[in-house]
N, C-alpha and C. Protein backbone atom coordinates (compact mmCIF):
# COMPACT_ATOMS: atom_id res chain seq x y z
N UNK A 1 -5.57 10.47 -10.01
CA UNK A 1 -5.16 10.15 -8.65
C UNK A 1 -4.79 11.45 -7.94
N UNK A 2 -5.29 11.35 -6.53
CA UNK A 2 -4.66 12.43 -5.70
C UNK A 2 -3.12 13.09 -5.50
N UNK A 3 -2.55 13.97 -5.58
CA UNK A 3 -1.48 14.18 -5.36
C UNK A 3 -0.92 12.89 -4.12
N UNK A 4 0.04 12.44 -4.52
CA UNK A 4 0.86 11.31 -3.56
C UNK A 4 0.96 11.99 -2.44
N UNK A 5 1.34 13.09 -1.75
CA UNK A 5 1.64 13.72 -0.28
C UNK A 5 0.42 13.91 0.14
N UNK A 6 -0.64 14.09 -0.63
CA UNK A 6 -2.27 14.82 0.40
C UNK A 6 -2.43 12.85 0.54
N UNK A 7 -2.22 11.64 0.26
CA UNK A 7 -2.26 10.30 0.22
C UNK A 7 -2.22 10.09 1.56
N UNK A 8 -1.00 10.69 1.88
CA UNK A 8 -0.22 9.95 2.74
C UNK A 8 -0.12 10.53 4.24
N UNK A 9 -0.63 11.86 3.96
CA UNK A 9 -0.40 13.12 4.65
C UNK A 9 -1.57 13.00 5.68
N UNK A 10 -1.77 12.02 6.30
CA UNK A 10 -3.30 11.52 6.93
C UNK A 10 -3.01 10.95 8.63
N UNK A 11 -3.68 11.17 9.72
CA UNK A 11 -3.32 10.28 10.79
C UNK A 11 -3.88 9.26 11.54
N UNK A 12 -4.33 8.70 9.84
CA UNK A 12 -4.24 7.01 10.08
C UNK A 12 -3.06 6.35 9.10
N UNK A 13 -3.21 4.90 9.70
CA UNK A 13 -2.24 4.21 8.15
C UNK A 13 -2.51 3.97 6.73
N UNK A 14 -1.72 4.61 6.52
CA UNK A 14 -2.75 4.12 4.55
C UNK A 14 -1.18 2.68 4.30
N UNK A 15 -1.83 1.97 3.84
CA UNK A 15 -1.30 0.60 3.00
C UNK A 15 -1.05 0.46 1.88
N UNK A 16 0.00 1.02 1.18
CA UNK A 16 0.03 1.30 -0.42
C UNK A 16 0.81 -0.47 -0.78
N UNK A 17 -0.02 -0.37 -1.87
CA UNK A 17 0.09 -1.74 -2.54
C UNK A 17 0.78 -1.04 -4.09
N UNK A 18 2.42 -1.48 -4.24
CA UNK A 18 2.67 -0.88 -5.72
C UNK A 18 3.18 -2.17 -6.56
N UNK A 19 2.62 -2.20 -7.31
CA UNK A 19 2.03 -3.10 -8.66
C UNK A 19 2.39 -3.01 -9.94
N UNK A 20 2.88 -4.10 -10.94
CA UNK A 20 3.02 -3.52 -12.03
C UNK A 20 2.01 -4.48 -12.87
N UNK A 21 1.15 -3.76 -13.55
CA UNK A 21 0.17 -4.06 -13.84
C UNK A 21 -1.15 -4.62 -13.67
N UNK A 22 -2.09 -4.89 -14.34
CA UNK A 22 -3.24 -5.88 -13.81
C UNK A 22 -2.43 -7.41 -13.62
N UNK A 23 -1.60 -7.92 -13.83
CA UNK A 23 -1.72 -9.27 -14.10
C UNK A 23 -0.76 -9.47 -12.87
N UNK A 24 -0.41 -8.31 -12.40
CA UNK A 24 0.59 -8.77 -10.72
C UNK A 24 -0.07 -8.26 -10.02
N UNK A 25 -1.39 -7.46 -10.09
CA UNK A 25 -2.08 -7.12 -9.22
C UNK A 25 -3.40 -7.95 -8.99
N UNK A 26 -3.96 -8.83 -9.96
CA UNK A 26 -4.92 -9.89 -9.74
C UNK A 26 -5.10 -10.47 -8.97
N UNK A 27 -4.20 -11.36 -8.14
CA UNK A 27 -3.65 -12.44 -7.62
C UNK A 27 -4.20 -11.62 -6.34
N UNK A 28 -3.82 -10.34 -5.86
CA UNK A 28 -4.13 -9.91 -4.78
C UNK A 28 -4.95 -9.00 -4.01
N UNK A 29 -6.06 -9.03 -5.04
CA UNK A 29 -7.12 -8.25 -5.04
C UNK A 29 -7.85 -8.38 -4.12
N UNK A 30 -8.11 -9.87 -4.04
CA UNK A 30 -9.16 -10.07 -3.21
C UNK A 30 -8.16 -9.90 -1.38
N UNK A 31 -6.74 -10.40 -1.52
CA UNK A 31 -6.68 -9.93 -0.32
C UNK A 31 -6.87 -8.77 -0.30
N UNK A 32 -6.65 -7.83 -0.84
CA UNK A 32 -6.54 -6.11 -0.72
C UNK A 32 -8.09 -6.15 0.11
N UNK A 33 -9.24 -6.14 -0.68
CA UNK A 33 -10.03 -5.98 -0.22
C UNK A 33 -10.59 -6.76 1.25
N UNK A 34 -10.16 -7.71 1.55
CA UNK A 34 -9.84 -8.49 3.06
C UNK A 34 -9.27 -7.66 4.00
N UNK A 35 -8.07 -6.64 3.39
CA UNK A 35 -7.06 -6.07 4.25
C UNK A 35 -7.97 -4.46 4.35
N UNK A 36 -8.93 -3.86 3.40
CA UNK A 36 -10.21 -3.37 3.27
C UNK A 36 -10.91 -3.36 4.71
N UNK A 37 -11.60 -4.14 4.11
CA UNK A 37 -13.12 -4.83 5.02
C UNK A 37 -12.45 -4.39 6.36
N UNK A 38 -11.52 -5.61 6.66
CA UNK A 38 -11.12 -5.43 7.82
C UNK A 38 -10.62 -4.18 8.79
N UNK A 39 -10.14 -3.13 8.42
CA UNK A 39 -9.48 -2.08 8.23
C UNK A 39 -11.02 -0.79 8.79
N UNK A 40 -11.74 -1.11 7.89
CA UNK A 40 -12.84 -0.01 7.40
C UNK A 40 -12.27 1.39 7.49
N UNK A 41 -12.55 2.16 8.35
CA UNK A 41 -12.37 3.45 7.79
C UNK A 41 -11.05 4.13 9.16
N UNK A 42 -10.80 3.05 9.51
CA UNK A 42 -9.59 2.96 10.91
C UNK A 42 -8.27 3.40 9.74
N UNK A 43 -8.29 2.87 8.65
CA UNK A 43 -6.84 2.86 7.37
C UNK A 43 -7.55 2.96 5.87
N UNK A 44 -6.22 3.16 5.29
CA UNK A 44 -6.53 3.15 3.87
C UNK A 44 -5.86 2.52 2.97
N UNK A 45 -6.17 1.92 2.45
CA UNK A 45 -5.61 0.82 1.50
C UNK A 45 -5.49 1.01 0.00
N UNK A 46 -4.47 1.61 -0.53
CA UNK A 46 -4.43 2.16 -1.82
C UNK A 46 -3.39 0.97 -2.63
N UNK A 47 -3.74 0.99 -4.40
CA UNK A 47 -3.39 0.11 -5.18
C UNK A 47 -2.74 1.62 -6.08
N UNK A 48 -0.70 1.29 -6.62
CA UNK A 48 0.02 1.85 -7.21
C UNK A 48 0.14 1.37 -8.09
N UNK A 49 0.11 1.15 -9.50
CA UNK A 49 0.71 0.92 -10.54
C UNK A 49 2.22 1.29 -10.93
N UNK A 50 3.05 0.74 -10.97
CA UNK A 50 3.97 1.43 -10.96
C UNK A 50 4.61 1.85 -12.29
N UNK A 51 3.66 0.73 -13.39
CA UNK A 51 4.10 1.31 -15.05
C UNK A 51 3.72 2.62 -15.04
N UNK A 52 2.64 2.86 -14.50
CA UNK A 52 2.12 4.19 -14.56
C UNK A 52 2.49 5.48 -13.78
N UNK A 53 3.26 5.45 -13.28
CA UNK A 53 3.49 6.36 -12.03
C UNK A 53 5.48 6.17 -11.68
N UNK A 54 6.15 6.17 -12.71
CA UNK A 54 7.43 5.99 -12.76
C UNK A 54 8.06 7.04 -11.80
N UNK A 55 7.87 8.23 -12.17
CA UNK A 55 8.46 9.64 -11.26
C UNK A 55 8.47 9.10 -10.30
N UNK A 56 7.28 8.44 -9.12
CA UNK A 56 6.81 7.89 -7.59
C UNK A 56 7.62 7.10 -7.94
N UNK A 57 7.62 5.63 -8.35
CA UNK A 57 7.97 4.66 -7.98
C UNK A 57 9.72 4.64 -7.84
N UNK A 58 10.53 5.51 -8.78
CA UNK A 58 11.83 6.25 -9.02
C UNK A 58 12.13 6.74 -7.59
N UNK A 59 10.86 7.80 -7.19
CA UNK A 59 11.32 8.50 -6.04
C UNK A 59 11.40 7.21 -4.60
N UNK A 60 10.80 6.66 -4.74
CA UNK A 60 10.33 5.66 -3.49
C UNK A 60 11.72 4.99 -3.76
N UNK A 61 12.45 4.29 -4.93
CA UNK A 61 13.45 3.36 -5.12
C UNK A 61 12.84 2.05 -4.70
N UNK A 62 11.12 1.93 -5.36
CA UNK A 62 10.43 0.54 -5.94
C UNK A 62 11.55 0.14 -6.73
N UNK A 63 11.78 -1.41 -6.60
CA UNK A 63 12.61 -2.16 -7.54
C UNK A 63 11.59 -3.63 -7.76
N UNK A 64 10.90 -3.87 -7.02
CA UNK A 64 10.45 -4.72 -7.01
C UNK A 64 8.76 -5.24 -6.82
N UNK A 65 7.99 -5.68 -7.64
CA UNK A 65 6.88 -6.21 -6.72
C UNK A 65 6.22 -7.25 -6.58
N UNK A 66 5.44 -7.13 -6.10
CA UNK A 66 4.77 -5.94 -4.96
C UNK A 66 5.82 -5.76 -3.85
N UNK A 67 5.18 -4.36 -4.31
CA UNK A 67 5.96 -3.68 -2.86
C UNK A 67 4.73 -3.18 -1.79
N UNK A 68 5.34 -3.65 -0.45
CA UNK A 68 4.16 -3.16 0.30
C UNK A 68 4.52 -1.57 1.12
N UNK A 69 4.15 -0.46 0.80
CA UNK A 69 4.87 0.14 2.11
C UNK A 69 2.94 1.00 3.30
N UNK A 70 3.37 1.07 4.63
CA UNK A 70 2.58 1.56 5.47
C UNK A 70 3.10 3.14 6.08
N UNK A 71 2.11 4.31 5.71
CA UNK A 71 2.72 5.92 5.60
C UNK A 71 1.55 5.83 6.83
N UNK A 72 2.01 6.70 7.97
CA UNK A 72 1.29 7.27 8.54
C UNK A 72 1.86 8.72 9.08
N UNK A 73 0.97 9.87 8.54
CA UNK A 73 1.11 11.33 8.92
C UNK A 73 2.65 11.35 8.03
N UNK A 74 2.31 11.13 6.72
CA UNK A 74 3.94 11.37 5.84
C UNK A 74 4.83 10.99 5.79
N UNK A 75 4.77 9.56 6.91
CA UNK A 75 5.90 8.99 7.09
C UNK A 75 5.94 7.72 6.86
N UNK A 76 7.18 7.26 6.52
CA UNK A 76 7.14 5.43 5.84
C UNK A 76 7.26 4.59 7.36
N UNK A 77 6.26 3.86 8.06
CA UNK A 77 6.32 3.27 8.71
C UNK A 77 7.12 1.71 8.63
N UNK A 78 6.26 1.10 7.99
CA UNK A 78 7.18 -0.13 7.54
C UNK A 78 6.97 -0.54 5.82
N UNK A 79 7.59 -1.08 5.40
CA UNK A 79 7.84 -1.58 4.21
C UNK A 79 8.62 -2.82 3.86
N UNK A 80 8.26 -3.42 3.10
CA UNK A 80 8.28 -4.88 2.60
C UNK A 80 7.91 -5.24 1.06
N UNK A 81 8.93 -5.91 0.35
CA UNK A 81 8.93 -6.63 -0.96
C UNK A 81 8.51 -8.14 -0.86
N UNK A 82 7.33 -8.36 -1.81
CA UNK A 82 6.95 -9.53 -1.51
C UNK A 82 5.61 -10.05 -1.35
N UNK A 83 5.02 -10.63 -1.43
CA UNK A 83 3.79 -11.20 -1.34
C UNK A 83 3.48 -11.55 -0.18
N UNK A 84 2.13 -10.85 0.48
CA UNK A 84 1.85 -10.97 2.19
C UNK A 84 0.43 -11.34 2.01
N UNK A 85 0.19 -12.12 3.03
CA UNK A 85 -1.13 -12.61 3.27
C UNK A 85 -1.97 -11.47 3.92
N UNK A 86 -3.19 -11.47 3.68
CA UNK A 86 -3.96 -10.70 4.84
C UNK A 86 -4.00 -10.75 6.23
N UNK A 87 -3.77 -11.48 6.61
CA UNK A 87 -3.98 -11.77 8.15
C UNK A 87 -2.47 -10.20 8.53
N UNK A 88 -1.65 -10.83 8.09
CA UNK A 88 -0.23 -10.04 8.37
C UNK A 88 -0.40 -8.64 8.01
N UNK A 89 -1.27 -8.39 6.95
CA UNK A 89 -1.13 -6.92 6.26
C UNK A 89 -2.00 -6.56 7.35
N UNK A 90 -2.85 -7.25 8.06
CA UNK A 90 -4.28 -6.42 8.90
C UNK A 90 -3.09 -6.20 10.32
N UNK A 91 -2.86 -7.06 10.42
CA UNK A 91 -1.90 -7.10 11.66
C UNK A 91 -1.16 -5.74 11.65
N UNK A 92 -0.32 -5.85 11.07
CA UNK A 92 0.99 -4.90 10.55
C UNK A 92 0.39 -3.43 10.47
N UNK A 93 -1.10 -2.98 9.53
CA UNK A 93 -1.55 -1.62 9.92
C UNK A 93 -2.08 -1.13 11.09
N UNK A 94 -2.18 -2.29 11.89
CA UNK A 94 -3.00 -2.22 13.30
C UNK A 94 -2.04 -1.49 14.04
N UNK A 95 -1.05 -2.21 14.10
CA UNK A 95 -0.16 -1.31 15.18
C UNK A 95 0.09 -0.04 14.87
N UNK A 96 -0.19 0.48 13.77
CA UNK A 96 0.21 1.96 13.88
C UNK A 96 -1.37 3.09 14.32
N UNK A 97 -2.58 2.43 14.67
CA UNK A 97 -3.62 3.28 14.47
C UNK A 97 -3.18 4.29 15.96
């Protein structure tokens, strides 16, 4: 994976999806890719593991997931714990383009 700051460090919205494992990340795949499609190359839609990536998820103070958070140009726009539909996740990166 890319260094986390060149991620985020962008001036569109990237949509980080942080996850702990395949089996909490299944369920929302197919929205991811909905929140994708829709999106195309306006945002970016990245999937975190967070078993894997403890240092990040430590630094962020993830406690919970999914966690949703939206970075645009390095910065945490909005963020949310919890399970979100697509319609809302497309919504929610829109306003920041």
């Amino acid at each position: 994976m890319a260094k986390f700051g060149e991620l985020i460090n962008i001036d569109k919205p990237v949509l980080i999806d942080f996850y702990a494992g395949l089996n909490d990340l299944e369920p929302r795949l197919e929205i991811l890719r909905d929140v994708a499609a829709a999106l195309g190359d306006k945002a970016k839609v990245i999937k975190i593991d967070t078993h894997q990536n403890q240092t990040l998820t430590n630094a962020l103070r993830i406690k919970s997931n999914p966690t949703f958070i939206i970075y645009k140009n390095n910065e945490i726009q909005w963020r949310q714990t919890g399970e979100q539909d697509a319609n809302t996740l497309i919504g929610l990166v829109q306003k920041y383009f």
